[in-house]
Protein backbone atom coordinates (compact mmCIF):
# COMPACT_ATOMS: atom_id res chain seq x y z
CA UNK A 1 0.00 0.00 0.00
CA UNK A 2 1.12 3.54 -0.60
CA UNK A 3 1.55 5.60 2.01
CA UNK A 4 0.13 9.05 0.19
CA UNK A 5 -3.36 8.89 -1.91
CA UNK A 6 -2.37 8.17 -5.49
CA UNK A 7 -3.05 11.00 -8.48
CA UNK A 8 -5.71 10.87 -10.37
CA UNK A 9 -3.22 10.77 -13.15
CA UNK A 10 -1.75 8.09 -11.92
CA UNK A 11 -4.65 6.12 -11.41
CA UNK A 12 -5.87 6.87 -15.10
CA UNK A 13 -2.22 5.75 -16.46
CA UNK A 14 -2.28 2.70 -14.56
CA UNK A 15 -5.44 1.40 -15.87
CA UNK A 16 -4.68 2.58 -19.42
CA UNK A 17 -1.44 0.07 -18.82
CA UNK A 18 -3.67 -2.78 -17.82
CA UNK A 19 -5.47 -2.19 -21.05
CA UNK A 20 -2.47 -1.92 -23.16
CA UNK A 21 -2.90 1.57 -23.94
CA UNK A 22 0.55 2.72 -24.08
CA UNK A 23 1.80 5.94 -24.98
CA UNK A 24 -1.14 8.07 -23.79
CA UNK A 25 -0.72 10.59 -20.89
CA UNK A 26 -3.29 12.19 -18.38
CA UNK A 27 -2.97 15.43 -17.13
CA UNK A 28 -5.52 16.63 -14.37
CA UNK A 29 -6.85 19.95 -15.12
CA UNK A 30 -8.66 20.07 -11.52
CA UNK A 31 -11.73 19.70 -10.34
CA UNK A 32 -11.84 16.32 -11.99
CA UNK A 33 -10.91 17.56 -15.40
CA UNK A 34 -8.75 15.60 -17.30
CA UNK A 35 -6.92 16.00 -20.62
CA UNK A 36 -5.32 12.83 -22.04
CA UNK A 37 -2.52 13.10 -24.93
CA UNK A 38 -1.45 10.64 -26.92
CA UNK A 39 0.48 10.09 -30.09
CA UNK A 40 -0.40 8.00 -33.21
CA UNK A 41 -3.78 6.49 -31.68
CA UNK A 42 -6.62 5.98 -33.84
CA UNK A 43 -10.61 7.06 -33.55
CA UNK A 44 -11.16 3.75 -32.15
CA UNK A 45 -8.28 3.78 -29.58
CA UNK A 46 -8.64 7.24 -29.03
CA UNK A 47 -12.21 6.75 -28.17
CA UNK A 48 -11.95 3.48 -25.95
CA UNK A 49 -9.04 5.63 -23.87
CA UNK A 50 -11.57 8.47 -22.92
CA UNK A 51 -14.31 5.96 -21.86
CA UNK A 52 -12.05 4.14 -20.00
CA UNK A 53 -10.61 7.21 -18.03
CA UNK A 54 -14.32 8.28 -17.42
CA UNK A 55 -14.65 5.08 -15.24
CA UNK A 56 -11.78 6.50 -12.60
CA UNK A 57 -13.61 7.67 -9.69
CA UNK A 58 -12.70 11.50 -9.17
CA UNK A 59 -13.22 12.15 -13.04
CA UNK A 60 -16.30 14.03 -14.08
CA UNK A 61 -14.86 15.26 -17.96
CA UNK A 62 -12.28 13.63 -20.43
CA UNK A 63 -10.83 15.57 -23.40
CA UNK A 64 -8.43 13.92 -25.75
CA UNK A 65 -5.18 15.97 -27.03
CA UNK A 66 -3.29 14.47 -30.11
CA UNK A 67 0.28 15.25 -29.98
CA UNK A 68 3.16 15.30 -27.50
CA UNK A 69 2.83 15.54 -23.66
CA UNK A 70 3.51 19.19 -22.59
């Protein structure tokens, strides 16, 4: 167990791992905003990424970036 509450970020790039979604990064905007980026994904990925990140408790909106991580 960790001993600090883990990110929202965090928690959204974890279970993007478990669903082999690799490459794509989460940036929390606050109040439960998040922005994921991601290179080279297509409509399909792109769109199964954002539901999945909706399903993180603490999210309330999901916007999806193409390009590099800032």
């Amino acid at each position: 167990m960790e001993p600090f509450p883990i990110s929202i970020e965090k928690r959204i790039s974890r279970g993007l791992q478990r669903l082999n979604f690799h490459g794509i990064y989460a940036t929390h905007l606050g109040a439960g905003k998040i922005t994921l980026v991601c290179t080279n994904k297509d409509a399909n990925e792109r769109a199964l990424a954002v539901a999945a990140a909706k399903t993180v408790p603490g999210v309330t909106e999901v916007s999806m970036q193409n390009g590099k991580p800032s």
